[in-house]
C-alpha atoms as a PDB file:
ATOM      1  CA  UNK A   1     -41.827 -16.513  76.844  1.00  0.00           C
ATOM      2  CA  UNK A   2     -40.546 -12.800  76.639  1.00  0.00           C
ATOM      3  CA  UNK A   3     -42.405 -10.850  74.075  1.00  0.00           C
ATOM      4  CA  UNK A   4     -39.219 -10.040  71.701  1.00  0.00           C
ATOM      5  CA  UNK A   5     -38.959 -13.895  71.945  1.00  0.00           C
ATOM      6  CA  UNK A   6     -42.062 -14.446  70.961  1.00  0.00           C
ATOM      7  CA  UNK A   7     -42.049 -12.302  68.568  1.00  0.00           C
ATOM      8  CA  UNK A   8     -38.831 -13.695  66.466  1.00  0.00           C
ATOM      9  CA  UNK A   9     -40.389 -17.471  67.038  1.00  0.00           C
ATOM     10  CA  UNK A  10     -43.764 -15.981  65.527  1.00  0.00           C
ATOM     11  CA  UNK A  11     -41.662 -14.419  62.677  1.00  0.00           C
ATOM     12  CA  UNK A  12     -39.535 -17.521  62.048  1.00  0.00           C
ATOM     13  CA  UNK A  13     -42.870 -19.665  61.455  1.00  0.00           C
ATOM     14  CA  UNK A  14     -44.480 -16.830  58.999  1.00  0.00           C
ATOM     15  CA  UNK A  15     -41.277 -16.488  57.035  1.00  0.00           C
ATOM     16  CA  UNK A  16     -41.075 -20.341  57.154  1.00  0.00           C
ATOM     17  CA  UNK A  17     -44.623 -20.895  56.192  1.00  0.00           C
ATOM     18  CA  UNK A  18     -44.638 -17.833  53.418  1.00  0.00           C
ATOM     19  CA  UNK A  19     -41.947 -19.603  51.546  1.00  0.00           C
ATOM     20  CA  UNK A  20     -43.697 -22.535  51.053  1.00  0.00           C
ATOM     21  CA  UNK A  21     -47.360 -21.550  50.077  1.00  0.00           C
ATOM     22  CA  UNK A  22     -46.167 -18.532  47.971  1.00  0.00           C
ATOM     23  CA  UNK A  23     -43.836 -21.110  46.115  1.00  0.00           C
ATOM     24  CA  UNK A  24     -47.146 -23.390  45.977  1.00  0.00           C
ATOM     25  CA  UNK A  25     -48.902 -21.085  44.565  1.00  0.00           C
ATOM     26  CA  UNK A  26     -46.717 -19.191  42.622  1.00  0.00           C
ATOM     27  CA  UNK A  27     -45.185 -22.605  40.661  1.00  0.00           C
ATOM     28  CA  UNK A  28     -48.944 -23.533  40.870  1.00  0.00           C
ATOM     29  CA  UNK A  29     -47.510 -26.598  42.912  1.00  0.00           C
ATOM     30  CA  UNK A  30     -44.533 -27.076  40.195  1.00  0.00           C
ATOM     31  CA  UNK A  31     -46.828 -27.111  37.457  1.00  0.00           C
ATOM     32  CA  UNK A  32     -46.063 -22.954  36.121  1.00  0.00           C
ATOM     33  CA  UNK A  33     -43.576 -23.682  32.901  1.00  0.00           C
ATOM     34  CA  UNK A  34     -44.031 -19.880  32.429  1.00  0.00           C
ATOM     35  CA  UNK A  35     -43.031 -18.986  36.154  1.00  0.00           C
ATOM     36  CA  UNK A  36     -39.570 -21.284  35.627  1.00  0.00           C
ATOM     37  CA  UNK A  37     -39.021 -19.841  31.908  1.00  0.00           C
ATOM     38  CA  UNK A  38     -38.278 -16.236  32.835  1.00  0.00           C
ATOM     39  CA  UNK A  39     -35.027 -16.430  35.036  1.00  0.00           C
ATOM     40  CA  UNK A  40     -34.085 -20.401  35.292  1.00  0.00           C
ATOM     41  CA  UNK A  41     -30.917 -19.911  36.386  1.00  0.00           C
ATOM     42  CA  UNK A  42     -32.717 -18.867  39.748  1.00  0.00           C
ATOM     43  CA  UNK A  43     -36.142 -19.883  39.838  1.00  0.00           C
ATOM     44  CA  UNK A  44     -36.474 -23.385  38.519  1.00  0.00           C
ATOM     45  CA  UNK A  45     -38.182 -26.569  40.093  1.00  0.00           C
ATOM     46  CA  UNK A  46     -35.266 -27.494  42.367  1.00  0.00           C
ATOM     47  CA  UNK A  47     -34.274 -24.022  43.165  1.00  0.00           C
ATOM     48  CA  UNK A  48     -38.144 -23.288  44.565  1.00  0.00           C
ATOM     49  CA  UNK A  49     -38.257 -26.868  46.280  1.00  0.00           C
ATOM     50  CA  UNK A  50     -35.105 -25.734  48.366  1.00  0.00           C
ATOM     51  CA  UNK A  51     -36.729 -22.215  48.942  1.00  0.00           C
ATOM     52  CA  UNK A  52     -39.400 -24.857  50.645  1.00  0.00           C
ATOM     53  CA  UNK A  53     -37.014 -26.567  52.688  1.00  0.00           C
ATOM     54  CA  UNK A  54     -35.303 -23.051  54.001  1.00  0.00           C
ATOM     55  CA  UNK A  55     -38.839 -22.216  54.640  1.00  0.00           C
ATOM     56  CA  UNK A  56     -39.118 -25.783  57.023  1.00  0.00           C
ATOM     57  CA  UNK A  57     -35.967 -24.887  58.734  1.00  0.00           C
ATOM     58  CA  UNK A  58     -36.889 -21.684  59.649  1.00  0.00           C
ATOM     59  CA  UNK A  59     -39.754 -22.970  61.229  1.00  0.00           C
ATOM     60  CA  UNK A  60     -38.087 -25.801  63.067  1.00  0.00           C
ATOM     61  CA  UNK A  61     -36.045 -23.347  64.560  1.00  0.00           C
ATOM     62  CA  UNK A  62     -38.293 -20.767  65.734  1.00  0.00           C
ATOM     63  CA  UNK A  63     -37.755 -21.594  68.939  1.00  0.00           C
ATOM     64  CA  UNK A  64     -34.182 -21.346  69.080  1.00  0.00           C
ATOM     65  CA  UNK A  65     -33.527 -18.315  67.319  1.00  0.00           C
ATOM     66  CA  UNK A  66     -32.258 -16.340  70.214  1.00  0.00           C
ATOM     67  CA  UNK A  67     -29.769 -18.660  70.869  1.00  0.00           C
ATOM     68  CA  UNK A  68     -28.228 -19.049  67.599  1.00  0.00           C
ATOM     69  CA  UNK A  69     -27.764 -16.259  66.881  1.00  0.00           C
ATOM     70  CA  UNK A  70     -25.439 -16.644  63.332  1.00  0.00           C
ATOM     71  CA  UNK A  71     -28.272 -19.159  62.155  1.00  0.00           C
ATOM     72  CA  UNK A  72     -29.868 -16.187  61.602  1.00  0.00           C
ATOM     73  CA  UNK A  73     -27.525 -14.535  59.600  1.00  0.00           C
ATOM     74  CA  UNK A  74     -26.960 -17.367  57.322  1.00  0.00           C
ATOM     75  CA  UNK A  75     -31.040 -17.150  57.496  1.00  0.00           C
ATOM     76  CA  UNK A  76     -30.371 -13.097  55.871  1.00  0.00           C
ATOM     77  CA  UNK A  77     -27.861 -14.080  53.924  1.00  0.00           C
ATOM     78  CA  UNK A  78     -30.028 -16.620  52.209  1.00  0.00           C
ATOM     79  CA  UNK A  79     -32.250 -14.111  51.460  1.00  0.00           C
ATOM     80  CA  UNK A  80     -29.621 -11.368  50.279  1.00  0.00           C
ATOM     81  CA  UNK A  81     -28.646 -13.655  47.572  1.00  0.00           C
ATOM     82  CA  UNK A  82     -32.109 -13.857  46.484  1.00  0.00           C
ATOM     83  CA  UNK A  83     -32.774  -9.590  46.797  1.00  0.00           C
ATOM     84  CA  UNK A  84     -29.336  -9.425  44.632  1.00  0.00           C
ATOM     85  CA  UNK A  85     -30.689 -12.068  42.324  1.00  0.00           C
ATOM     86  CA  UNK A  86     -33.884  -9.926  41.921  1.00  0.00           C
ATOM     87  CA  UNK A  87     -32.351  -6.067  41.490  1.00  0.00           C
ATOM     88  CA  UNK A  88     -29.782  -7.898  39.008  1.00  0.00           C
ATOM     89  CA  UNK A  89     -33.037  -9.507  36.985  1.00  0.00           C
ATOM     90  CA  UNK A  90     -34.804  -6.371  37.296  1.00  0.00           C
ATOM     91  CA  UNK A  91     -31.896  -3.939  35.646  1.00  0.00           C
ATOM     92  CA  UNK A  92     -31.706  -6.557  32.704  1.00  0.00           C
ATOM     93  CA  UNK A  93     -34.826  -7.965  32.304  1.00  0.00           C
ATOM     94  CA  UNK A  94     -37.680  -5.702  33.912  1.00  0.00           C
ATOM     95  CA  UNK A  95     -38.605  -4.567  30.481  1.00  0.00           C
ATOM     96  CA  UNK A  96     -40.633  -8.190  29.660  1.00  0.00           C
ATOM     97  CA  UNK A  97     -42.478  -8.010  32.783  1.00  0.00           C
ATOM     98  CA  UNK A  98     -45.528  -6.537  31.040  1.00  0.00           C
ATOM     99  CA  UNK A  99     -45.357  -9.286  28.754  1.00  0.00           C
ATOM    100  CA  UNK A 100     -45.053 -11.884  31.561  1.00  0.00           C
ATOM    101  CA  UNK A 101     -48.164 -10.233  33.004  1.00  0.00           C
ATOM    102  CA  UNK A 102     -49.619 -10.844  30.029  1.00  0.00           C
ATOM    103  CA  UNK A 103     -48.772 -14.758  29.307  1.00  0.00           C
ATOM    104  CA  UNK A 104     -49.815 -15.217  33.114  1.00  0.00           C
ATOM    105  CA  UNK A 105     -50.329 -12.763  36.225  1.00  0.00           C
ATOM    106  CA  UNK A 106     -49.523 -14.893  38.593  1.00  0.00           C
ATOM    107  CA  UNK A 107     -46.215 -14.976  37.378  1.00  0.00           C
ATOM    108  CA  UNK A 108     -45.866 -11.602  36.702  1.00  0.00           C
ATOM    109  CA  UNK A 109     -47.050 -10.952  40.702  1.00  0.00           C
ATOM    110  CA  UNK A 110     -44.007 -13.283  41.255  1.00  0.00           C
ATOM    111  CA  UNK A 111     -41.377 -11.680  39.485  1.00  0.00           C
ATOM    112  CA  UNK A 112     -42.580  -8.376  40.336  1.00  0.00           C
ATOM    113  CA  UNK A 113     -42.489  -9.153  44.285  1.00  0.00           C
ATOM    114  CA  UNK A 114     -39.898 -11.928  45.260  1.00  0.00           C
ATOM    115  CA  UNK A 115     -37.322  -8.863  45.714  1.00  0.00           C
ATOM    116  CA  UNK A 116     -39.041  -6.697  47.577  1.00  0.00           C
ATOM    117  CA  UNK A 117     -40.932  -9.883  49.738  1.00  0.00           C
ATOM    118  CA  UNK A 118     -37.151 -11.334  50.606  1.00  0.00           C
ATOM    119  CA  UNK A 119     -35.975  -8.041  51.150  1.00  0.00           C
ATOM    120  CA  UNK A 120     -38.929  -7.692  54.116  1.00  0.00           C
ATOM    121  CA  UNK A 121     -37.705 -11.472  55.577  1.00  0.00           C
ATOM    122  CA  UNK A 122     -34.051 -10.150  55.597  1.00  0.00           C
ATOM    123  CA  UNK A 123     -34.546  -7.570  57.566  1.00  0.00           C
ATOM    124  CA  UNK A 124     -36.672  -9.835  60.494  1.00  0.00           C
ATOM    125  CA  UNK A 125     -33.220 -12.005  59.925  1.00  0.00           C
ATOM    126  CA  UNK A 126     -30.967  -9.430  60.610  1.00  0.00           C
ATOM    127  CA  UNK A 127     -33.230  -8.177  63.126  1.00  0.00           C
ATOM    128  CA  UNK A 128     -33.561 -11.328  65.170  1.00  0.00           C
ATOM    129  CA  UNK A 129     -29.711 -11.322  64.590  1.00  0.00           C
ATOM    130  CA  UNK A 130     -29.105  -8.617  66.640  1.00  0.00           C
ATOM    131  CA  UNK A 131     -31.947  -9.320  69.181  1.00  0.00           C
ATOM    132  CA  UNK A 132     -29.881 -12.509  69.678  1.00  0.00           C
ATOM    133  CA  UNK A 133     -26.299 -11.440  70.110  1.00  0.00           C
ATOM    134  CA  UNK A 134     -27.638  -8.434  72.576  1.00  0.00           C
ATOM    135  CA  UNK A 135     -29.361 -11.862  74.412  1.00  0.00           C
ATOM    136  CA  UNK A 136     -26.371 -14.062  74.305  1.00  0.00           C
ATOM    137  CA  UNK A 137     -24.258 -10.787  75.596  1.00  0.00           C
ATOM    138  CA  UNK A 138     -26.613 -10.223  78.182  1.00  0.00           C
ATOM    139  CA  UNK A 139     -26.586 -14.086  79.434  1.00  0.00           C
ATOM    140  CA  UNK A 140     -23.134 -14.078  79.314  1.00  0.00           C
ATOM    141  CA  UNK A 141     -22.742 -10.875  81.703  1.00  0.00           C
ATOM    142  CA  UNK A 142     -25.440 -12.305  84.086  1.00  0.00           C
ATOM    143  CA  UNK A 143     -23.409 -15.699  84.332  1.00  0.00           C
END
């Protein structure tokens, strides 16, 4: 395997497999009230169990990243919504964050990263995007 190729399978596990243990820890396996209090319109039990299964279809296709190419945009779009989600809580709500470090860090950590964490994963998307269309460009010339 090519070592670009590699490189975006390797990345599509560890964004798959950071989704779901930060969300089990974070939600302190579903159990943080506190963590689902803040912002419920985006982080609430359901809306962290489907961050989980994102993260498990990232990883099932880490493999075939390359040649789906728009999977992976859908992958950074996904995670767009969520840095848009984050700025938008942030200019209207940053001001409790002290006090949600307060009630309980681990929630604090969470509010005070998930922005800056997705924005990190949508740039490997948008990354292995481009990788991908340069491939399928490149197989397409060689046929």
């Amino acid at each position: 395997m090519p070592d670009r190729e590699r490189l975006i399978a390797l990345g599509f596990i560890a964004a798959g497999l950071s989704s779901i243990i930060s969300v089990m820890l974070f939600s302190q396996a579903f159990t943080n009230d506190r963590l689902f209090s803040v912002d419920p319109a985006v982080i609430s039990p359901i809306g962290l169990l489907m961050v989980q299964l994102w993260g498990l279809a990232a990883i099932a296709m880490n493999r075939q990243a390359l040649r789906l190419p728009w999977l992976a945009l859908v992958f950074a779009a996904e995670k767009l919504s969520y840095v848009v989600a984050w700025c938008y809580w942030m200019a209207s709500a940053s001001t409790s964050l002290g006090a949600i470090y307060e009630q309980d860090w681990l929630s604090g950590l969470f509010f005070s990263s998930y922005g800056p964490f997705d924005f990190l994963l949508m740039c490997f998307f948008l990354w292995a995007f481009r990788v991908a269309l340069q491939t399928s460009s490149a197989d397409t010339v060689a046929d």
